[in-house]
C-alpha atoms as a PDB file:
ATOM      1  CA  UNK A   1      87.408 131.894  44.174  1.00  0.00           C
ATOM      2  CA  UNK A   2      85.867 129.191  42.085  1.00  0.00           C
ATOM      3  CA  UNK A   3      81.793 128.300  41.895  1.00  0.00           C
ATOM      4  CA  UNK A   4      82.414 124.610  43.172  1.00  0.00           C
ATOM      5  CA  UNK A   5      84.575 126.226  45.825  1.00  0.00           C
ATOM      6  CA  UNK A   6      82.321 129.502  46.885  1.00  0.00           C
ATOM      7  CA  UNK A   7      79.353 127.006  46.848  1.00  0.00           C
ATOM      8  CA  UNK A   8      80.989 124.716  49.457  1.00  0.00           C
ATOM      9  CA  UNK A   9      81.732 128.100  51.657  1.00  0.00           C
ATOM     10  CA  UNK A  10      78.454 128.946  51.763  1.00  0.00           C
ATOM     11  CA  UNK A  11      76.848 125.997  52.277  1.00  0.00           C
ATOM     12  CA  UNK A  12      78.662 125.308  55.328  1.00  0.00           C
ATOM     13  CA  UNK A  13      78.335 128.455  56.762  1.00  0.00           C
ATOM     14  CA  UNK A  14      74.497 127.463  56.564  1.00  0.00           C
ATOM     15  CA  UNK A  15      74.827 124.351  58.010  1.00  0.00           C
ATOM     16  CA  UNK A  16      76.957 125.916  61.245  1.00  0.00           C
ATOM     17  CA  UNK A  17      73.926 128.738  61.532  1.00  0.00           C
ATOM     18  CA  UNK A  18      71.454 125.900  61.266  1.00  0.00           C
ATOM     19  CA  UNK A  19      73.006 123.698  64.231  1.00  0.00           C
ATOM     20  CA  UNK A  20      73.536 126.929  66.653  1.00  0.00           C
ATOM     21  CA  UNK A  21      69.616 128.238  66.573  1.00  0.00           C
ATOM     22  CA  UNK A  22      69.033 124.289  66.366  1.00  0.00           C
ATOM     23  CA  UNK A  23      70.881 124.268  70.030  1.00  0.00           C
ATOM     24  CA  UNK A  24      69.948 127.700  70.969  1.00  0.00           C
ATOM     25  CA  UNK A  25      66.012 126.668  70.500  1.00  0.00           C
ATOM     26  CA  UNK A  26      66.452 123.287  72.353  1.00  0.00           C
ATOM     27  CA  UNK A  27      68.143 125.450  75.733  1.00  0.00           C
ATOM     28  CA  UNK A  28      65.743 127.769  75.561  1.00  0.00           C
ATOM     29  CA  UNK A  29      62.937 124.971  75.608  1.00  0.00           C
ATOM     30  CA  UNK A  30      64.803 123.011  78.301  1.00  0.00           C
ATOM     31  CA  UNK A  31      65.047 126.463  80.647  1.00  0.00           C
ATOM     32  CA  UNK A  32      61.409 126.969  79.994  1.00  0.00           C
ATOM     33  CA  UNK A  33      60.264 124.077  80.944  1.00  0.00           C
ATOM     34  CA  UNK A  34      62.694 123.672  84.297  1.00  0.00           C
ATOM     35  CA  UNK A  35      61.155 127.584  85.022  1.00  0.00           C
ATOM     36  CA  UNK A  36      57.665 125.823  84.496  1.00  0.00           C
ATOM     37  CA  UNK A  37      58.156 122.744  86.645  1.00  0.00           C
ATOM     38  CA  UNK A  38      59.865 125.053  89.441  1.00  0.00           C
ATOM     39  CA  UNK A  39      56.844 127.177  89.594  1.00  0.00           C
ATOM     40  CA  UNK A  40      54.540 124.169  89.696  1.00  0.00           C
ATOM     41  CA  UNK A  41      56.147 122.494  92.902  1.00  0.00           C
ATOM     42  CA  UNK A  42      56.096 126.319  94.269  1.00  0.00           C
ATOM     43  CA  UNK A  43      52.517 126.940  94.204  1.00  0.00           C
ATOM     44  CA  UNK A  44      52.835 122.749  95.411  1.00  0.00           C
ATOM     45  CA  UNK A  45      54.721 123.648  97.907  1.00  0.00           C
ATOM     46  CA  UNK A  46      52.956 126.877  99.149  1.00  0.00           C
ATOM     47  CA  UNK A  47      49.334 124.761  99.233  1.00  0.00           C
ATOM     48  CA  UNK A  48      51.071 121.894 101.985  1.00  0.00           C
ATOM     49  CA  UNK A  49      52.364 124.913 103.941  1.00  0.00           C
ATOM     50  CA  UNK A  50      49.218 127.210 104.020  1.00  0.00           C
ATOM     51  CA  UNK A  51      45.448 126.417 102.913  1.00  0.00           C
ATOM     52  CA  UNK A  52      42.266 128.793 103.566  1.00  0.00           C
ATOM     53  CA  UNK A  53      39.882 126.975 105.061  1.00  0.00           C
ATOM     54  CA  UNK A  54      36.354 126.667 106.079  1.00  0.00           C
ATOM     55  CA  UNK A  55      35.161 127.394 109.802  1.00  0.00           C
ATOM     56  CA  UNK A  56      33.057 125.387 111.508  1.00  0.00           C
ATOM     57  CA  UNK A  57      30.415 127.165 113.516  1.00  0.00           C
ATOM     58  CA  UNK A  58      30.937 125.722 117.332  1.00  0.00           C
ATOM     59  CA  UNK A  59      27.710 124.482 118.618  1.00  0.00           C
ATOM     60  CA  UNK A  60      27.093 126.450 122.146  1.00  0.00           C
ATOM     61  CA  UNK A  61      28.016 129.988 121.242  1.00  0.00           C
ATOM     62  CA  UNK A  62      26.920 132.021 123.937  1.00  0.00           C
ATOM     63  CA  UNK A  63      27.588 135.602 125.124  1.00  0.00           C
ATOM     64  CA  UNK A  64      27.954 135.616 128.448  1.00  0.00           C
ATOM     65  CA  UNK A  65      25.583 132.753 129.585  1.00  0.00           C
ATOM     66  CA  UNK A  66      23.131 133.750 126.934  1.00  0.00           C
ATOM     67  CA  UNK A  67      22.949 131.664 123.955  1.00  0.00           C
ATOM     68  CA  UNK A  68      23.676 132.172 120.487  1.00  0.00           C
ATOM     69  CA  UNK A  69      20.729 131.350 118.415  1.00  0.00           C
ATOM     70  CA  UNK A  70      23.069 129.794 114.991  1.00  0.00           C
ATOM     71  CA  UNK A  71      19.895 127.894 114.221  1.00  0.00           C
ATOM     72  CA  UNK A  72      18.866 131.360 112.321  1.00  0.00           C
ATOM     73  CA  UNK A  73      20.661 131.508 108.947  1.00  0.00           C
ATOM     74  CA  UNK A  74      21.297 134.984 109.336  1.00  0.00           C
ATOM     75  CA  UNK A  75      22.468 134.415 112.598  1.00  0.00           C
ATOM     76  CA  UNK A  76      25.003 131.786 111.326  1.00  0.00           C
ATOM     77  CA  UNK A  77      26.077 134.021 108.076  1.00  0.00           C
ATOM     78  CA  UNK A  78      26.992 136.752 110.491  1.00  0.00           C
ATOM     79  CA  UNK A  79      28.741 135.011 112.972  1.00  0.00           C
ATOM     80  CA  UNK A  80      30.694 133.052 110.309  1.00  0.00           C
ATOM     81  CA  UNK A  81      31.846 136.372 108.960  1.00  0.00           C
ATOM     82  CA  UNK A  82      33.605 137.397 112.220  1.00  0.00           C
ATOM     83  CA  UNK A  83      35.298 134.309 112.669  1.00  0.00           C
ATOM     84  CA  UNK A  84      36.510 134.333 109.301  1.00  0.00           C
ATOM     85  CA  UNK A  85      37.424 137.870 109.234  1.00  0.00           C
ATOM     86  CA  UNK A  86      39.433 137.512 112.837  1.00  0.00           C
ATOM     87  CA  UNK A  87      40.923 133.912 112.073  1.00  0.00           C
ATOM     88  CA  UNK A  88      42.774 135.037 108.383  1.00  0.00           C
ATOM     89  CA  UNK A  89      43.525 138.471 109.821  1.00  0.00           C
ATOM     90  CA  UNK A  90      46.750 136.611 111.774  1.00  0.00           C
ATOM     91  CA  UNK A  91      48.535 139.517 112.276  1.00  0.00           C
ATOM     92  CA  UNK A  92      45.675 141.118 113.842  1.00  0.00           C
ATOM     93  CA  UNK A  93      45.138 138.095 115.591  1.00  0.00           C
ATOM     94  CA  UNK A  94      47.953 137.600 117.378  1.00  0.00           C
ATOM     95  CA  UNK A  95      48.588 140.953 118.665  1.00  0.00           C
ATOM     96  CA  UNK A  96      45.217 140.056 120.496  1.00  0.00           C
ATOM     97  CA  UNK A  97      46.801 137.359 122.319  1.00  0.00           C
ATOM     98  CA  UNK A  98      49.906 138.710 123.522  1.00  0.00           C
ATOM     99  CA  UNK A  99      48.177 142.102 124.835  1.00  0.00           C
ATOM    100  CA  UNK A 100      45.504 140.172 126.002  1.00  0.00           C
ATOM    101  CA  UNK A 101      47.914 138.263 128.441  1.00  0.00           C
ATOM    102  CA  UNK A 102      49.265 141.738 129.712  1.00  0.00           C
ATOM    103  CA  UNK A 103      46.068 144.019 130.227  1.00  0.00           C
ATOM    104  CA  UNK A 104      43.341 140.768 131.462  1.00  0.00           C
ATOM    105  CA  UNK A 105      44.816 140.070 134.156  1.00  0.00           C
ATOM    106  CA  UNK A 106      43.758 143.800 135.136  1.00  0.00           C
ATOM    107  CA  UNK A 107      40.501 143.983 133.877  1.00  0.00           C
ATOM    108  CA  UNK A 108      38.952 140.396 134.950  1.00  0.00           C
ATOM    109  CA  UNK A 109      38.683 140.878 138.461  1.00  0.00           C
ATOM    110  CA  UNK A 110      37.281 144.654 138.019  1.00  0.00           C
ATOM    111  CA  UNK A 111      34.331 143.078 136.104  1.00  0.00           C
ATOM    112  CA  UNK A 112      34.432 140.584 138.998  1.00  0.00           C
ATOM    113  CA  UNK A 113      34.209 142.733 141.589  1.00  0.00           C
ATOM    114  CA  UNK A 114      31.774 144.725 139.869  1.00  0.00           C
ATOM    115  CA  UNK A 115      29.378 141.988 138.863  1.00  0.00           C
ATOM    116  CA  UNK A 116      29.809 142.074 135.195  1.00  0.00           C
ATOM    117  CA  UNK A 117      30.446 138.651 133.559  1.00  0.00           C
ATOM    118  CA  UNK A 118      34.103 138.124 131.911  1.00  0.00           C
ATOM    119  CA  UNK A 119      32.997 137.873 128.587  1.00  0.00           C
ATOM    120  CA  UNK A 120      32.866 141.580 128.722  1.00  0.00           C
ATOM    121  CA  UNK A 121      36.494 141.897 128.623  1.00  0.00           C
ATOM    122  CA  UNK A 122      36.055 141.033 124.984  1.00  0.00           C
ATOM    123  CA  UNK A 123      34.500 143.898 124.516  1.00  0.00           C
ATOM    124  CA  UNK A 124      37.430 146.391 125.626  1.00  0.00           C
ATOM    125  CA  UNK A 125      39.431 144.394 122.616  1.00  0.00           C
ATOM    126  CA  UNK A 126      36.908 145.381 119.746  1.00  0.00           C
ATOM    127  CA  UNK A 127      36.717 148.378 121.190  1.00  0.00           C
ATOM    128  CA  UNK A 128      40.470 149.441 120.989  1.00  0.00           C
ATOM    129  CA  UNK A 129      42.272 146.653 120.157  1.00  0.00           C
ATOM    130  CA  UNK A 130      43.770 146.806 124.115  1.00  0.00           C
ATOM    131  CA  UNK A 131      45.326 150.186 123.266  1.00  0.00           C
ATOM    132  CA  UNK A 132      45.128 153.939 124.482  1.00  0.00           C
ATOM    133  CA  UNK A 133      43.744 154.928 121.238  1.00  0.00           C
ATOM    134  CA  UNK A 134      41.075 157.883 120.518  1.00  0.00           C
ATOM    135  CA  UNK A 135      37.764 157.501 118.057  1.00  0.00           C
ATOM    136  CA  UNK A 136      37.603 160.075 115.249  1.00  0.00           C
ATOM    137  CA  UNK A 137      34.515 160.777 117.719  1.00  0.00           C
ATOM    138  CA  UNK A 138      36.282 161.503 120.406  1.00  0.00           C
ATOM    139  CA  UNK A 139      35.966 158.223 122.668  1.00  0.00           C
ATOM    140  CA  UNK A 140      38.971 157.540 124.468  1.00  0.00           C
ATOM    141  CA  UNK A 141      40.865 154.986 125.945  1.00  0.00           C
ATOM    142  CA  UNK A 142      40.547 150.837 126.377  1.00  0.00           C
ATOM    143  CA  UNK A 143      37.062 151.494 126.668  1.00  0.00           C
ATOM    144  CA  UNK A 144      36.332 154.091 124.369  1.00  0.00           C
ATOM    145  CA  UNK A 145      34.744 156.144 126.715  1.00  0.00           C
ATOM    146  CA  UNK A 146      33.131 159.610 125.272  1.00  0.00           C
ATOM    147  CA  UNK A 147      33.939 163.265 127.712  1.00  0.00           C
ATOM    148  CA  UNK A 148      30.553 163.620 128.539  1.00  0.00           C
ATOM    149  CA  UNK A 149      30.175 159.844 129.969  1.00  0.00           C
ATOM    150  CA  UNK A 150      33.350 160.317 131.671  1.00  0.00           C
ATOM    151  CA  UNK A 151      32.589 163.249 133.901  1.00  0.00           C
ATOM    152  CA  UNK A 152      28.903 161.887 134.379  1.00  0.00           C
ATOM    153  CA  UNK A 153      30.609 159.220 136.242  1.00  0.00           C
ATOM    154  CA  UNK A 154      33.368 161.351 137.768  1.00  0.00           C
ATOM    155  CA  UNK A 155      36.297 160.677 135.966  1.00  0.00           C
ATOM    156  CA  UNK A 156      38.447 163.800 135.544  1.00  0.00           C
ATOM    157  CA  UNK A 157      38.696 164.841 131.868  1.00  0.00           C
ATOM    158  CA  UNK A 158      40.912 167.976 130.987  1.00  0.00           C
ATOM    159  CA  UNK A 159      43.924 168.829 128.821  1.00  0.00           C
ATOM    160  CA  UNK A 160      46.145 168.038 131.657  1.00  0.00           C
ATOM    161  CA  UNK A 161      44.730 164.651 132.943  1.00  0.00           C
ATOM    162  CA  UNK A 162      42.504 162.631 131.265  1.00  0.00           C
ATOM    163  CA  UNK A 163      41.387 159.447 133.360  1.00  0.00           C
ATOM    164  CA  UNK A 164      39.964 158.136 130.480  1.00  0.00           C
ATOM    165  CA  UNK A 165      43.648 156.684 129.986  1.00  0.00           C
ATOM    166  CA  UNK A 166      43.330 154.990 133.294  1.00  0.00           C
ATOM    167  CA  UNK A 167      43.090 151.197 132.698  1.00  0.00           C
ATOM    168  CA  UNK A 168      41.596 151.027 136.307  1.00  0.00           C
ATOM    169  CA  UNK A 169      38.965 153.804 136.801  1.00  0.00           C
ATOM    170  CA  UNK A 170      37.468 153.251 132.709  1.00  0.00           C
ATOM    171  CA  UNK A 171      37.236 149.539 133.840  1.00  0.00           C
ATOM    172  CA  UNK A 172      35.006 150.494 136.764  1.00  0.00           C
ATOM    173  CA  UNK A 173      33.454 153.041 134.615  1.00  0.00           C
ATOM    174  CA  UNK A 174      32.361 150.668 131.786  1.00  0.00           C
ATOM    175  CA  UNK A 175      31.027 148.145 134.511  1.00  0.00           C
ATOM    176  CA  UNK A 176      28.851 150.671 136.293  1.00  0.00           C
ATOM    177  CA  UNK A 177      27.398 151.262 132.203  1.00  0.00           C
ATOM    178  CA  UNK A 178      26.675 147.950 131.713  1.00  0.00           C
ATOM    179  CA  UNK A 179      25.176 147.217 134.605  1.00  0.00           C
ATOM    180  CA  UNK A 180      22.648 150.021 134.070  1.00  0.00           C
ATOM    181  CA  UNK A 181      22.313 149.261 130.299  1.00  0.00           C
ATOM    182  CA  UNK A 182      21.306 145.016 131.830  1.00  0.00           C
ATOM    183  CA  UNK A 183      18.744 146.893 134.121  1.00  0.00           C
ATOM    184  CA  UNK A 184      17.037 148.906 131.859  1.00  0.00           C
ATOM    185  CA  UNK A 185      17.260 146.474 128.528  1.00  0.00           C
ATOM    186  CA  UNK A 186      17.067 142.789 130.488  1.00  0.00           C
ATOM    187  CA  UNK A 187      19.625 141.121 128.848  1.00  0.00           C
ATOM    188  CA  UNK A 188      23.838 141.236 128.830  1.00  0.00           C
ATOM    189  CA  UNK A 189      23.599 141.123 124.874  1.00  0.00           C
ATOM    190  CA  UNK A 190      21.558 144.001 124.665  1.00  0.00           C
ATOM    191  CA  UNK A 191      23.942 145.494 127.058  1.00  0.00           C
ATOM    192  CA  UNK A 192      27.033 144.834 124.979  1.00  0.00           C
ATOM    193  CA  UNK A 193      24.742 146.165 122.097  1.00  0.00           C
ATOM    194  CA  UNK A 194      23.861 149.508 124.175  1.00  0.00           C
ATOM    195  CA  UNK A 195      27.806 149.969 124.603  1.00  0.00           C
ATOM    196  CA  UNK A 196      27.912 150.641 121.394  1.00  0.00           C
ATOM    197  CA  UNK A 197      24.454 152.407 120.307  1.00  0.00           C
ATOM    198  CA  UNK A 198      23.391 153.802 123.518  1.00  0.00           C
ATOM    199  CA  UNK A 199      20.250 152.802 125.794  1.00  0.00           C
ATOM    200  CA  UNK A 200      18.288 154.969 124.295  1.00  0.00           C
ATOM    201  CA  UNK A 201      19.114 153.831 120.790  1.00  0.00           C
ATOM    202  CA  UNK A 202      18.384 150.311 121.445  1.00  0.00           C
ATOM    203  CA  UNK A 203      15.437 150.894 123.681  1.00  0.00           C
ATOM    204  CA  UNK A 204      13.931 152.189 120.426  1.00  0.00           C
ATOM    205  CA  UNK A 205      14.451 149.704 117.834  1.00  0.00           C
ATOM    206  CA  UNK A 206      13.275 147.201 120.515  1.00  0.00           C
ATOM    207  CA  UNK A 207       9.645 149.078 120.600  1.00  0.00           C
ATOM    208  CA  UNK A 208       9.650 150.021 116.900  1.00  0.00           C
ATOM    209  CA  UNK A 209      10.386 146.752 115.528  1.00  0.00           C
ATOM    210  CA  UNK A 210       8.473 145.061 118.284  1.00  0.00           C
ATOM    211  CA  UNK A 211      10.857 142.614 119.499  1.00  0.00           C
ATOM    212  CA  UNK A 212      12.717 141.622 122.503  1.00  0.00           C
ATOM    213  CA  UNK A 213      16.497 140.262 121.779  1.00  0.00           C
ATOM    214  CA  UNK A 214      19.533 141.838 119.899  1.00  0.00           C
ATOM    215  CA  UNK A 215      19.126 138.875 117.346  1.00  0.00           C
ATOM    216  CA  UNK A 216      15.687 139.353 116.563  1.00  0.00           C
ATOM    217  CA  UNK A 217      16.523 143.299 115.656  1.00  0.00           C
ATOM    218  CA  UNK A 218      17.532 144.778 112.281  1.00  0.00           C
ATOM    219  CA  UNK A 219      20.045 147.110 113.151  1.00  0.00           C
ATOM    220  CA  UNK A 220      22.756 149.180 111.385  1.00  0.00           C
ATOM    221  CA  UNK A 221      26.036 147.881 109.974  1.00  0.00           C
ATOM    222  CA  UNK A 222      28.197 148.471 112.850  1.00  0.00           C
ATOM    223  CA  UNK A 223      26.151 147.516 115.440  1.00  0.00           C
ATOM    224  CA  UNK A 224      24.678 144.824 113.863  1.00  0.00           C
ATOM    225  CA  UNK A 225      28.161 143.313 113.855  1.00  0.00           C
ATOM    226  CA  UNK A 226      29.008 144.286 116.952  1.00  0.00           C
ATOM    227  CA  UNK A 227      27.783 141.675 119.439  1.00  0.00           C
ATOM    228  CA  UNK A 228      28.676 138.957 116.811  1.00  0.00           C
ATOM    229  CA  UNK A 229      32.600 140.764 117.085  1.00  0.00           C
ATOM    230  CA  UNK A 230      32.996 140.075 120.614  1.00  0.00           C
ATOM    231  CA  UNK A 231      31.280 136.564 120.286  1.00  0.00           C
ATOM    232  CA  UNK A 232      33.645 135.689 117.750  1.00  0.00           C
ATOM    233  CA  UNK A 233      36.930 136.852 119.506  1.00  0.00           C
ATOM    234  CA  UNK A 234      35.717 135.469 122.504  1.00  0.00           C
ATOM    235  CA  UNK A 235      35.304 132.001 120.680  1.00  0.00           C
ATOM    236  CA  UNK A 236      39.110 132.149 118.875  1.00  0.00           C
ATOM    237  CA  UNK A 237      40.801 133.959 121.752  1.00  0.00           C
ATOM    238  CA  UNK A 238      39.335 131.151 124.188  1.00  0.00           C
ATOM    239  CA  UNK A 239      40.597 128.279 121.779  1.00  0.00           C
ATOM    240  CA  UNK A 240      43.847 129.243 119.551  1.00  0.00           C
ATOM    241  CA  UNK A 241      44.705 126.260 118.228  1.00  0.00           C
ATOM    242  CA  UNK A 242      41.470 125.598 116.345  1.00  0.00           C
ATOM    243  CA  UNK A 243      41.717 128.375 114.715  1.00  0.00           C
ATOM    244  CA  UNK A 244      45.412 128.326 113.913  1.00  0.00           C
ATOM    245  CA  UNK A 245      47.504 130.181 116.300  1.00  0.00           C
ATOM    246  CA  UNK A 246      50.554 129.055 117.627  1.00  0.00           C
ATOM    247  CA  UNK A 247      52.478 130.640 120.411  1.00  0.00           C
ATOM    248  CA  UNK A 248      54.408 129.774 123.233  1.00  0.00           C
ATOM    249  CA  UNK A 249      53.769 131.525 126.837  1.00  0.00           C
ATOM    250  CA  UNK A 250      57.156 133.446 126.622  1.00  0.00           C
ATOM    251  CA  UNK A 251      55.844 134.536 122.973  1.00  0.00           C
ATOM    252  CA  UNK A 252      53.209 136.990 124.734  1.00  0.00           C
ATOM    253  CA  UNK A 253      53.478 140.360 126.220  1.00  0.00           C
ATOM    254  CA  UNK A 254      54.003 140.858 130.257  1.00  0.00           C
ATOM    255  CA  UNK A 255      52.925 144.014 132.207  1.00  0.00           C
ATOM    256  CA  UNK A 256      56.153 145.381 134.135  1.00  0.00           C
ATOM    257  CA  UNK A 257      56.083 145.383 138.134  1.00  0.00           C
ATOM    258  CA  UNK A 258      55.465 148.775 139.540  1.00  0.00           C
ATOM    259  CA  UNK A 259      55.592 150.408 142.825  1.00  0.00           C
ATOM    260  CA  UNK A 260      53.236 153.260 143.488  1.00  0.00           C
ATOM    261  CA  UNK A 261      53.690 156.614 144.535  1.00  0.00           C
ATOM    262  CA  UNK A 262      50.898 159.018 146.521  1.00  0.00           C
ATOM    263  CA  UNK A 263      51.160 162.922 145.115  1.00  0.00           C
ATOM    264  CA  UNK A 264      49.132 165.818 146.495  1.00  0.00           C
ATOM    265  CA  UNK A 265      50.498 168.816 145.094  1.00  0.00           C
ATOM    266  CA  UNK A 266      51.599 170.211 141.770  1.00  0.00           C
ATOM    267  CA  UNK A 267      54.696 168.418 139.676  1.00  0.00           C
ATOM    268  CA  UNK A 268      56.158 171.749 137.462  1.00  0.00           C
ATOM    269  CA  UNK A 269      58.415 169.036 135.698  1.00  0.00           C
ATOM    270  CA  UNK A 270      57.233 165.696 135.184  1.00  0.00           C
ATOM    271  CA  UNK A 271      60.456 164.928 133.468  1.00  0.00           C
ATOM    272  CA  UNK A 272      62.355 166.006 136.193  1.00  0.00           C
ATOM    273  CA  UNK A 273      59.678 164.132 138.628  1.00  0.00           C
ATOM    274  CA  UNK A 274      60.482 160.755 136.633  1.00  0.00           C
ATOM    275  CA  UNK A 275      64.455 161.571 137.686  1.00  0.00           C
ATOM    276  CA  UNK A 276      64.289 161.451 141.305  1.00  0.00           C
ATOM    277  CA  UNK A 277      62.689 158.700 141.063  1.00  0.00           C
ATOM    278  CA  UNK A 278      65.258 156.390 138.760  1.00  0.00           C
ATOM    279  CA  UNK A 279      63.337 156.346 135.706  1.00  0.00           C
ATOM    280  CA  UNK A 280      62.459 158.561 132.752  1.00  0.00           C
ATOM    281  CA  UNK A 281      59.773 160.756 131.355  1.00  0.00           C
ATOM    282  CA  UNK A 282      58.470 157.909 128.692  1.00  0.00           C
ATOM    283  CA  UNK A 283      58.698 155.426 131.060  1.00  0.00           C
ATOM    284  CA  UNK A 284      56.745 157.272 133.678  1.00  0.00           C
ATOM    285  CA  UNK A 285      54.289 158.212 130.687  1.00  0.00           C
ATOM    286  CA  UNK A 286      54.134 154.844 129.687  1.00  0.00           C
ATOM    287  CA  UNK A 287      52.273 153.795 133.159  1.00  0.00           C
ATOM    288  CA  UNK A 288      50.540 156.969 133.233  1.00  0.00           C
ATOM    289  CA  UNK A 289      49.098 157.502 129.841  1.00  0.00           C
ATOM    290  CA  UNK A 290      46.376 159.599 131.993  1.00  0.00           C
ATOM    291  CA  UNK A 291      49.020 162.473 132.536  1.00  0.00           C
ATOM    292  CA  UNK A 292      48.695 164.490 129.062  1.00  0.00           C
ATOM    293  CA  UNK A 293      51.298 166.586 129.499  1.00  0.00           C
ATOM    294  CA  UNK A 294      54.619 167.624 131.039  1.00  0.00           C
ATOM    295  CA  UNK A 295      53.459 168.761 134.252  1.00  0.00           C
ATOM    296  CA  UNK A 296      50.535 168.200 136.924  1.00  0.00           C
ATOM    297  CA  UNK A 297      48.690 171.207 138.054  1.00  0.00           C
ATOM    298  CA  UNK A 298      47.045 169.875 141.083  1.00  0.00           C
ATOM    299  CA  UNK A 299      45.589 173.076 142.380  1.00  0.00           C
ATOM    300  CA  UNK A 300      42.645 171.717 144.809  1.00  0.00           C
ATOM    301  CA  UNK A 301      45.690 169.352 145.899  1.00  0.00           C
ATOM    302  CA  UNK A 302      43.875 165.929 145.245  1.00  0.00           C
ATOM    303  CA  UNK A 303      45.868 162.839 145.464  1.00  0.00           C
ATOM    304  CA  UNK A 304      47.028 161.037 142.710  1.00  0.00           C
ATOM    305  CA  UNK A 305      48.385 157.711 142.222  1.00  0.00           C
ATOM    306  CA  UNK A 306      51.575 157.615 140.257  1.00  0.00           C
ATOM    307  CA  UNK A 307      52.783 154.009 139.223  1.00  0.00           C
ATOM    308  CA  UNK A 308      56.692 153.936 138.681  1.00  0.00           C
ATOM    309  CA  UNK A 309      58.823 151.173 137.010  1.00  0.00           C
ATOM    310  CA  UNK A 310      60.534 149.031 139.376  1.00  0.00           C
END
């Protein structure tokens, strides 16, 4: 091949590579850029749909028809925190609600009967979220009721039944608490406080720090939240949509119709018990989370009430 002729060769060879990364580069810009703009009207898109927001602290807090002093700063800090901490946790938040609507309707007229203002059913939801759980303490049930306070107030308490478990009997047992704790300490919010400290514990701090209310006391971390907790749950709980939560009534969770069945002697095989009855052994256990195990031994033939799914 001839110079003149080689020369042209190359040169256009050049000229083809030169256009192709030329159009390569400008594609590679455009996608770039389209990536960019798509992940701008994302993060647009995600800030109309969902925003973190401020709370407003609702004048007239109170805990059961004592007021919340929000005046204080500290006061106001802390009771910010909980509603901030229980509004964003939505999850959380609305598994609340929809056990809430199940397990109330039991409690509230228990504290009714029993003199104990409603607000306290509040506290059964910090305690346990509404569910048969146990403490790494050993408290047990809704309430979170420890063995020894149990059996002081006559609940039975053994590896085979543990009343502790029954919604009923812990209600009554939690009011007949309180009520002592709003005798001896003068207020419901010390009360609440005392649930979760103890009489003695807050009688204490009361004299040693020489005041008189639960706000006015310097207490440890989780009982210096608690009261503010059940203040705060009681404040979203009672008003949903101010703080965000959106559910319809066939959204939350319904407690199943029973019928109830008297027993005075020992059941060998609960299972088999459950059976003769139509249903099975979860179900049964499901009512009866106070029956630990597979079998009732009954020997002083007291009488139990069994509830059974209709």
């Amino acid at each position: 091949m001839n110079r003149p002729l080689r020369f042209l060769v190359i040169l256009s060879i050049v000229l083809i590579a030169g256009v192709l990364i030329n159009a390569k580069q400008n594609t590679t810009i455009e996608e770039t850029t389209e990536a960019t703009e798509t992940v701008i009207q994302s993060k647009k898109n995600t800030s109309d749909l969902y925003e973190i927001k401020a709370l407003k602290i609702p004048e007239g807090l109170n805990f059961a028809g004592e007021r919340v002093p929000v005046e204080k700063t500290d006061v106001k800090e802390r009771i910010d925190r909980e509603l901030l901490v229980n509004t964003y946790w939505q999850s959380n938040g609305l598994l609340m609600f929809k056990r809430a609507n199940k397990y109330f309707p039991i409690i509230e007229p228990i504290l009714a009967e029993n003199g104990i203002p409603d607000d306290f059913k509040y506290l059964a939801v910090i305690e346990s979220g509404l569910q048969n759980v146990k403490s790494p303490a050993g408290a047990s049930g809704f309430w979170q009721i420890m063995k020894a306070t149990a059996r002081e107030n006559k609940l039975e308490v053994n590896s085979n039944v543990d009343e502790r478990y029954h919604l009923e009997k812990a209600t009554k047992v939690a009011c007949d608490y309180l009520k002592k704790s709003k005798e001896r300490l003068g207020s419901w919010t010390l009360a609440a406080a005392a649930y979760n400290a103890g009489n003695y514990g807050i009688s204490k701090r009361l004299k040693t720090q020489k005041v008189g209310t639960y706000y006015d006391l310097l207490l440890g971390q989780e009982t210096g939240r608690y009261v503010f907790r059940i203040v705060a749950l009681k404040e979203i709980m009672s008003n949903p949509e101010n703080y965000g939560f959106s559910f319809d009534q066939e959204d939350l969770y319904n407690l199943e119709y029973t019928t109830t069945v008297e027993v005075d002697s020992v059941i060998t095989n609960i299972a088999a018990f459950a059976q003769k009855f139509g249903t099975n052994y979860k179900n049964l256990k499901i009512h009866n989370p106070w029956l630990r195990e597979n079998k009732l031994n009954n020997a002083s033939g007291k009488k139990y009430q069994i509830k059974l799914p209709q």
